[in-house]
N, C-alpha and C. Protein backbone atom coordinates (compact mmCIF):
# COMPACT_ATOMS: atom_id res chain seq x y z
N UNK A 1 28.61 -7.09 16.57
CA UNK A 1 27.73 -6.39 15.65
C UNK A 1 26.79 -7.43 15.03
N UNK A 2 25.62 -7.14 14.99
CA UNK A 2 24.78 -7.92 14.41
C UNK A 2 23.41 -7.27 13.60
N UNK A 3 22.43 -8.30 13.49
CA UNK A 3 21.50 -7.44 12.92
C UNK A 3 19.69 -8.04 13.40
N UNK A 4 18.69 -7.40 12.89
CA UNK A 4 17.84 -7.81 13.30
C UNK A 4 17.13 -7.90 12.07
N UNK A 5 16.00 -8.75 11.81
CA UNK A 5 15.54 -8.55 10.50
C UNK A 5 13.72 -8.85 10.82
N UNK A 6 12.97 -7.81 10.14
CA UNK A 6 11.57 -8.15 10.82
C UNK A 6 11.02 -8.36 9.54
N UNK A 7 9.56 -8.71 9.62
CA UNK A 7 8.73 -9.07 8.35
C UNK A 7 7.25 -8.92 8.97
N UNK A 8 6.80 -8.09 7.85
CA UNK A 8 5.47 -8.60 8.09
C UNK A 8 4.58 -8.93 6.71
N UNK A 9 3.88 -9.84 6.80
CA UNK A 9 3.58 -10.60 5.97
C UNK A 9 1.91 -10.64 5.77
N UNK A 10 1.31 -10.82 4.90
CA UNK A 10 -0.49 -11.53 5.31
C UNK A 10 -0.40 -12.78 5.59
N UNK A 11 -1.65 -13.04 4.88
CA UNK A 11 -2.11 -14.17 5.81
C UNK A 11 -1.53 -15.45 5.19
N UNK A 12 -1.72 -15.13 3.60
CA UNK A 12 -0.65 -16.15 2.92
C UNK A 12 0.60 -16.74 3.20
N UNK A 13 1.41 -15.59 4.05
CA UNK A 13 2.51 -15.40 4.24
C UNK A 13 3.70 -14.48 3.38
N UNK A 14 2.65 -13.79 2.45
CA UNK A 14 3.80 -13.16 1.36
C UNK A 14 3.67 -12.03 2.23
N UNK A 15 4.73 -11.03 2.00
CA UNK A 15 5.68 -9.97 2.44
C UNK A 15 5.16 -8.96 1.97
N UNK A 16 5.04 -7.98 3.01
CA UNK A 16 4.12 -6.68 2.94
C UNK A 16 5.26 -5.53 2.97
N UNK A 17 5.56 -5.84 3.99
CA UNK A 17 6.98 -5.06 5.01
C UNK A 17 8.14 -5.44 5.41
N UNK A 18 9.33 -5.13 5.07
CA UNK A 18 10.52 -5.53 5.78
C UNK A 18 11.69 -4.55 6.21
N UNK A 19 11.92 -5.25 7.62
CA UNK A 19 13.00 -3.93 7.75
C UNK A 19 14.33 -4.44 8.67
N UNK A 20 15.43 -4.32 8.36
CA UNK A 20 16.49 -4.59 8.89
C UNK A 20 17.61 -3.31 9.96
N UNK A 21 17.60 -4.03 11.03
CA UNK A 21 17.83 -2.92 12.13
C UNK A 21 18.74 -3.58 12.72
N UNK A 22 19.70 -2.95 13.59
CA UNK A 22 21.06 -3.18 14.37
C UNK A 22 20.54 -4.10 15.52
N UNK A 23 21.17 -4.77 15.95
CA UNK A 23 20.83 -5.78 16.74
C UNK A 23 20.64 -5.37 18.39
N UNK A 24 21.01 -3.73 18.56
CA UNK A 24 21.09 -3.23 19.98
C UNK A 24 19.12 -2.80 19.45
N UNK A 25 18.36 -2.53 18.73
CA UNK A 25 17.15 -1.51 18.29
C UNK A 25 16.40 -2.70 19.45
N UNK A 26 15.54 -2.65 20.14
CA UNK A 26 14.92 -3.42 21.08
C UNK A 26 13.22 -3.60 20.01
N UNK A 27 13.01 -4.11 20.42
CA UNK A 27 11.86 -4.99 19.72
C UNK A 27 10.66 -4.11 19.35
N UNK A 28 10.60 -3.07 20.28
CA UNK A 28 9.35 -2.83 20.36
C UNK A 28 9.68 -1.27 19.67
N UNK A 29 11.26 -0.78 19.31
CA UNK A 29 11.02 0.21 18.33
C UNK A 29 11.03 -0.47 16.68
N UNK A 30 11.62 -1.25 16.56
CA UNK A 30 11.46 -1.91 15.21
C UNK A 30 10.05 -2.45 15.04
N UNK A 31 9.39 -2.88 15.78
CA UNK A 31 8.03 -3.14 15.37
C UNK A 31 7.12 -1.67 15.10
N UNK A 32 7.23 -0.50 15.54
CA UNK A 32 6.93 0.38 15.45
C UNK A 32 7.41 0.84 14.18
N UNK A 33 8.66 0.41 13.68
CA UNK A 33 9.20 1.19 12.15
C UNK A 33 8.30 0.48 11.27
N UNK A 34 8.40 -0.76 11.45
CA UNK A 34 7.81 -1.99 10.59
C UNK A 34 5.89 -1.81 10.55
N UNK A 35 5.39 -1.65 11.50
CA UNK A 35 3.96 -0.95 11.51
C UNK A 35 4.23 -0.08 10.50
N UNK A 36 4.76 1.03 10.58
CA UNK A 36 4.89 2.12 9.95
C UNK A 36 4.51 2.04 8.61
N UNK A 37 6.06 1.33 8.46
CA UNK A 37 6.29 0.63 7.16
C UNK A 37 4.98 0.43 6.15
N UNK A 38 4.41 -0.96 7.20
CA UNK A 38 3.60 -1.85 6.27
C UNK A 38 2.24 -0.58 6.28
N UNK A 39 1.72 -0.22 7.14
CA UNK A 39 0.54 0.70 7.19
C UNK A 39 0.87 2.05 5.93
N UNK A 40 2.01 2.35 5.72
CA UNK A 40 2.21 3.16 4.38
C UNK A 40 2.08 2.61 3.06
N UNK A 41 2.40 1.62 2.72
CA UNK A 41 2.55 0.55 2.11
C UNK A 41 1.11 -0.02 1.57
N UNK A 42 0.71 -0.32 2.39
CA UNK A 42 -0.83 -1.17 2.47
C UNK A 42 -1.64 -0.35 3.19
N UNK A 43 -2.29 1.09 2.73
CA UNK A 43 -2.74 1.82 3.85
C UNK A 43 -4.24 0.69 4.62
N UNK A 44 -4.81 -0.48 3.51
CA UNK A 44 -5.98 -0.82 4.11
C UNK A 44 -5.59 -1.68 5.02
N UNK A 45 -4.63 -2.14 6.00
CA UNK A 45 -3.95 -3.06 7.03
C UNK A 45 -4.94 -2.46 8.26
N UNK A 46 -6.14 -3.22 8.43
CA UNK A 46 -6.60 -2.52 10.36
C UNK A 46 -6.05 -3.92 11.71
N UNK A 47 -5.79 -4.97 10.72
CA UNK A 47 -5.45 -5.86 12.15
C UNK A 47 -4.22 -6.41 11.65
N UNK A 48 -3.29 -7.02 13.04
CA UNK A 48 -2.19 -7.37 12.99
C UNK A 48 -1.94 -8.10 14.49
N UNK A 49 -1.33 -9.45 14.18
CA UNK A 49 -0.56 -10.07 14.99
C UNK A 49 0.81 -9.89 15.43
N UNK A 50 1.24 -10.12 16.65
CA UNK A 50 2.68 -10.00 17.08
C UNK A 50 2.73 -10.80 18.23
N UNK A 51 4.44 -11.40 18.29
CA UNK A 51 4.71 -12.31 19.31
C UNK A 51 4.80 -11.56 20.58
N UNK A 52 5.22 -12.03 21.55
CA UNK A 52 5.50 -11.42 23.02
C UNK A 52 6.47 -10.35 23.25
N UNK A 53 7.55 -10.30 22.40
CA UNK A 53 8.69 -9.44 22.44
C UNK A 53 7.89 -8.15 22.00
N UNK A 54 7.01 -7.90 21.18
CA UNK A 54 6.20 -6.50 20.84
C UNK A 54 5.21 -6.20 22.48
N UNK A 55 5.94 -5.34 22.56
CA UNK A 55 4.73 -4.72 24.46
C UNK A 55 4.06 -3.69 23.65
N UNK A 56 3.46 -2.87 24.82
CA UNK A 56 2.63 -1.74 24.76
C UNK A 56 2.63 -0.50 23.60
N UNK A 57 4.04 -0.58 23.51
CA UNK A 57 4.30 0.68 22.59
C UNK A 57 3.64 0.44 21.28
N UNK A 58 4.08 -0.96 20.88
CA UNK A 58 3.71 -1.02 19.17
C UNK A 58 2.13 -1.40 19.18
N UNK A 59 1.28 -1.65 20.24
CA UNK A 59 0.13 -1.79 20.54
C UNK A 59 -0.10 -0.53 20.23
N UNK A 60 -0.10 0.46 20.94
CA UNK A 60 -0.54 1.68 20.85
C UNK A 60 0.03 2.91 20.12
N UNK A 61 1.01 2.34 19.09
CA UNK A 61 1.60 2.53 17.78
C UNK A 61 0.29 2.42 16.62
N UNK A 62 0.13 1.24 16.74
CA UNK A 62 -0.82 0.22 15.92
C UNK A 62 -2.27 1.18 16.09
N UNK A 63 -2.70 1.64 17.56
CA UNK A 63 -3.90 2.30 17.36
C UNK A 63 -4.24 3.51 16.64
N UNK A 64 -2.47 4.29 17.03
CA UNK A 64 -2.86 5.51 16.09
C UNK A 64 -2.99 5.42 14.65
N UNK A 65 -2.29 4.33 14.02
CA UNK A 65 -2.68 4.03 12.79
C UNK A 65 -4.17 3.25 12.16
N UNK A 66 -4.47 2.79 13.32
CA UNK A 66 -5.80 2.45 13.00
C UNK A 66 -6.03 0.35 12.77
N UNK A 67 -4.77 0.30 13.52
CA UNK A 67 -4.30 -1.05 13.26
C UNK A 67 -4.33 -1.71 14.49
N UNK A 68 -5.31 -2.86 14.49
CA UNK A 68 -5.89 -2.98 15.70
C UNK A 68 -4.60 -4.21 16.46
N UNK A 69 -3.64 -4.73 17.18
CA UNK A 69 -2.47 -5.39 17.01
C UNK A 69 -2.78 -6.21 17.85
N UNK A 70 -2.92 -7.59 18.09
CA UNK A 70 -2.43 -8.00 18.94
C UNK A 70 -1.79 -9.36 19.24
N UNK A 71 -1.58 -9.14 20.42
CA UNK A 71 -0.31 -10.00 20.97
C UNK A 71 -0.81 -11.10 21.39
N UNK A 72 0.11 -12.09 20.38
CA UNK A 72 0.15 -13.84 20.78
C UNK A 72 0.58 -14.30 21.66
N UNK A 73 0.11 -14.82 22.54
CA UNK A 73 0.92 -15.84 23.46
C UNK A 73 1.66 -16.93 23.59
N UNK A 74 2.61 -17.34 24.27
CA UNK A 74 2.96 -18.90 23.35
C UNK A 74 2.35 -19.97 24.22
N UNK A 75 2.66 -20.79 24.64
CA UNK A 75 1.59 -22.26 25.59
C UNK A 75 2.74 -22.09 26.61
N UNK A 76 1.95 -21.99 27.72
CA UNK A 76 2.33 -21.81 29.08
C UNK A 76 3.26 -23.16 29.32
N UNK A 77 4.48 -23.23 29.42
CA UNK A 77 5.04 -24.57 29.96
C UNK A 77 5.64 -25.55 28.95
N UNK A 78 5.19 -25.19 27.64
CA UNK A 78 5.95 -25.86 26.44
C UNK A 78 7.39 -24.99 26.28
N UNK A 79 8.39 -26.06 26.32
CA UNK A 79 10.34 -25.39 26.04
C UNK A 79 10.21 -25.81 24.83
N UNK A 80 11.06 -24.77 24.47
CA UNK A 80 11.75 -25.12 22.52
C UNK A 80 10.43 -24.53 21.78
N UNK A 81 10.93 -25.08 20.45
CA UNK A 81 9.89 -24.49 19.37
C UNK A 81 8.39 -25.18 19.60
N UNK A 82 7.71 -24.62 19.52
CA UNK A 82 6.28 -25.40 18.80
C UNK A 82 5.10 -24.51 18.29
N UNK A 83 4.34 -24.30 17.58
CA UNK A 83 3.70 -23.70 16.62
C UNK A 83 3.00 -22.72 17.63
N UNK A 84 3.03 -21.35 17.28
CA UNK A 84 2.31 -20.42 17.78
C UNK A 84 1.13 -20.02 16.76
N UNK A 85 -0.30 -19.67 17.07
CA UNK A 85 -1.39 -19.83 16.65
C UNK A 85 -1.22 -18.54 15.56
N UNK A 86 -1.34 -18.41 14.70
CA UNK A 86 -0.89 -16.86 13.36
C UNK A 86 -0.03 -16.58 13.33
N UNK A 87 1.11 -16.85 14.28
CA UNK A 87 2.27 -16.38 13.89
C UNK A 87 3.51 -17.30 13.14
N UNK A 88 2.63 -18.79 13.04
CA UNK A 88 3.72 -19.77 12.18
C UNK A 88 3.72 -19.34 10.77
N UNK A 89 2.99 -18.74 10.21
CA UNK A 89 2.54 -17.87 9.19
C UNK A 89 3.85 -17.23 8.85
N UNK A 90 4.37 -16.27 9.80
CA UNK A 90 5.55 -15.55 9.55
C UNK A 90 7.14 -16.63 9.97
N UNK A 91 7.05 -17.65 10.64
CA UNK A 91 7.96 -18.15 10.70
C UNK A 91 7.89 -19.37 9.19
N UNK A 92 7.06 -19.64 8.84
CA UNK A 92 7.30 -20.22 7.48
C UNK A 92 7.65 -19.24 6.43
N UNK A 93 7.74 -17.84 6.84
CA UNK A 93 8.35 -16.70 5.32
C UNK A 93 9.81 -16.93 5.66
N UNK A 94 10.12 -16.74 6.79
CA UNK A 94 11.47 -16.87 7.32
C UNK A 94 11.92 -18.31 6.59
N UNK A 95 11.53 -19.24 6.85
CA UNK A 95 11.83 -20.62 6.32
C UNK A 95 12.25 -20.55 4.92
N UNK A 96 11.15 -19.96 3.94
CA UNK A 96 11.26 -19.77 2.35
C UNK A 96 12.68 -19.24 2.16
N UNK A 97 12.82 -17.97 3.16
CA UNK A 97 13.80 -17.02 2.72
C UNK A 97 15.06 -17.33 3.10
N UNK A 98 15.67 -18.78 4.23
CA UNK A 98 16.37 -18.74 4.54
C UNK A 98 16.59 -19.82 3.54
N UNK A 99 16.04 -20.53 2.74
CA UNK A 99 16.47 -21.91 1.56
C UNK A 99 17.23 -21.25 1.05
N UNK A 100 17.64 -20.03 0.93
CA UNK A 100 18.44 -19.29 -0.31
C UNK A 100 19.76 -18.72 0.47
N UNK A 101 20.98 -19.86 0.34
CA UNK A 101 22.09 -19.37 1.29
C UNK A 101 22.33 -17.90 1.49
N UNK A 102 22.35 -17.55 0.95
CA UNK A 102 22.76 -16.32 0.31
C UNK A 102 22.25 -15.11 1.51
N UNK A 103 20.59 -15.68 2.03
CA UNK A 103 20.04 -14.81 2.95
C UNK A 103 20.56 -15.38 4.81
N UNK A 104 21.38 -17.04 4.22
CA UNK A 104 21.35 -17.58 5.79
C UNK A 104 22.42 -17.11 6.21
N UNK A 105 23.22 -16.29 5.50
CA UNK A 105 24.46 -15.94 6.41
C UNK A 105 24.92 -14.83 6.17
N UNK A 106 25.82 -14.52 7.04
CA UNK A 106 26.50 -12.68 6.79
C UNK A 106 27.58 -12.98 6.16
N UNK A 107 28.01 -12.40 4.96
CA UNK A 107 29.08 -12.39 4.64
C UNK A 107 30.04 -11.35 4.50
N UNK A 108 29.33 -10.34 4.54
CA UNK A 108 29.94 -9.10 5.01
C UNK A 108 30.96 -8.84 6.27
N UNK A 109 31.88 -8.34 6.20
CA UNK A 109 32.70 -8.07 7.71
C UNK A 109 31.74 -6.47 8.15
N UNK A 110 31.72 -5.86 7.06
CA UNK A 110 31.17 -4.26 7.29
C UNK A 110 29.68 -4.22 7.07
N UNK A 111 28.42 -3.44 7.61
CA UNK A 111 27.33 -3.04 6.62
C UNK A 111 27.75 -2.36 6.01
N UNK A 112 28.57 -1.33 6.02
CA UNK A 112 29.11 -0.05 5.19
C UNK A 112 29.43 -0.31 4.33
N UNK A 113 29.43 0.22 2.97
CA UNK A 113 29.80 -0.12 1.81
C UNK A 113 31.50 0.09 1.76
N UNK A 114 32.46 -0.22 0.92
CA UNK A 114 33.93 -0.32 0.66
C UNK A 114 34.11 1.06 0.60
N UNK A 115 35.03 1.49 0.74
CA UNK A 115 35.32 2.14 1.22
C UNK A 115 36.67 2.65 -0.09
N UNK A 116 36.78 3.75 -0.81
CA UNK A 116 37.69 3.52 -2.08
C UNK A 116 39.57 3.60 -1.55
C-alpha cells in the first residue's frame, strides 16, 4: 500500500493544488484530478507544465478547461537526476516540504482513521 502525492504549483513554486491518491491511480488520472483541482481553485490558470508520465489524456483534459498543458521532456541520454527545464520549479516545493520530517515519512500503518 502506498501513496502518490501531486502538486501543482506557479511559477514561484508556491502551491496552488494538491492531491494525494493510492499508489495503483496511474499518472495520467491524478493529473486530471489535480488539473481539476487547480483550474477550480485558480479559475485564471490557461498554461501548465507536466513531466512525461502525464500523456494525452491530461493534455486534452487541460484543453477542455482551457489550460493549454504541456509536456516536458527530459535530455535524451542523461541517467539519474538532472534539472528539467520548469519543472525543477515543482521539484524544489517537494524539497521545502520534505525538510519537515513529519511529511518524509509514513507513519501510519492505516489511511483509515482508528477505528473505536
Amino acid at each position: 500500500m502506498g501513496r502518490k502525492r501531486g502538486i501543482a504549483t506557479d511559477t514561484l513554486g508556491l502551491l496552488l493544488a494538491v492531491i494525494v491518491v493510492a499508489a495503483s491511480v496511474t499518472e495520467n488520472a491524478a493529473g486530471i484530478q489535480l488539473l481539476s483541482q487547480a483550474k477550480g481553485a485558480h479559475p485564471r490558470i490557461t498554461r501548465a507544465w507536466a513531466d512525461e508520465g502525464f500523456k494525452n489524456q491530461v493534455i486534452e483534459h487541460g484543453a477542455d478547461l482551457g489550460i493549454n498543458v504541456e509536456v516536458v521532456p527530459r535530455k535524451a541520454g542523461v541517467k539519474g537526476f538532472h534539472v528539467v527545464k520548469r519543472l525543477w520549479v515543482v521539484e524544489r516545493t517537494f524539497g521545502w516540504l520534505m525538510m519537515h520530517r513529519r511529511l518524509a515519512r509514513d507513519y501510519e500503518k492505516h489511511p483509515d482513521p482508528p477505528r473505536p
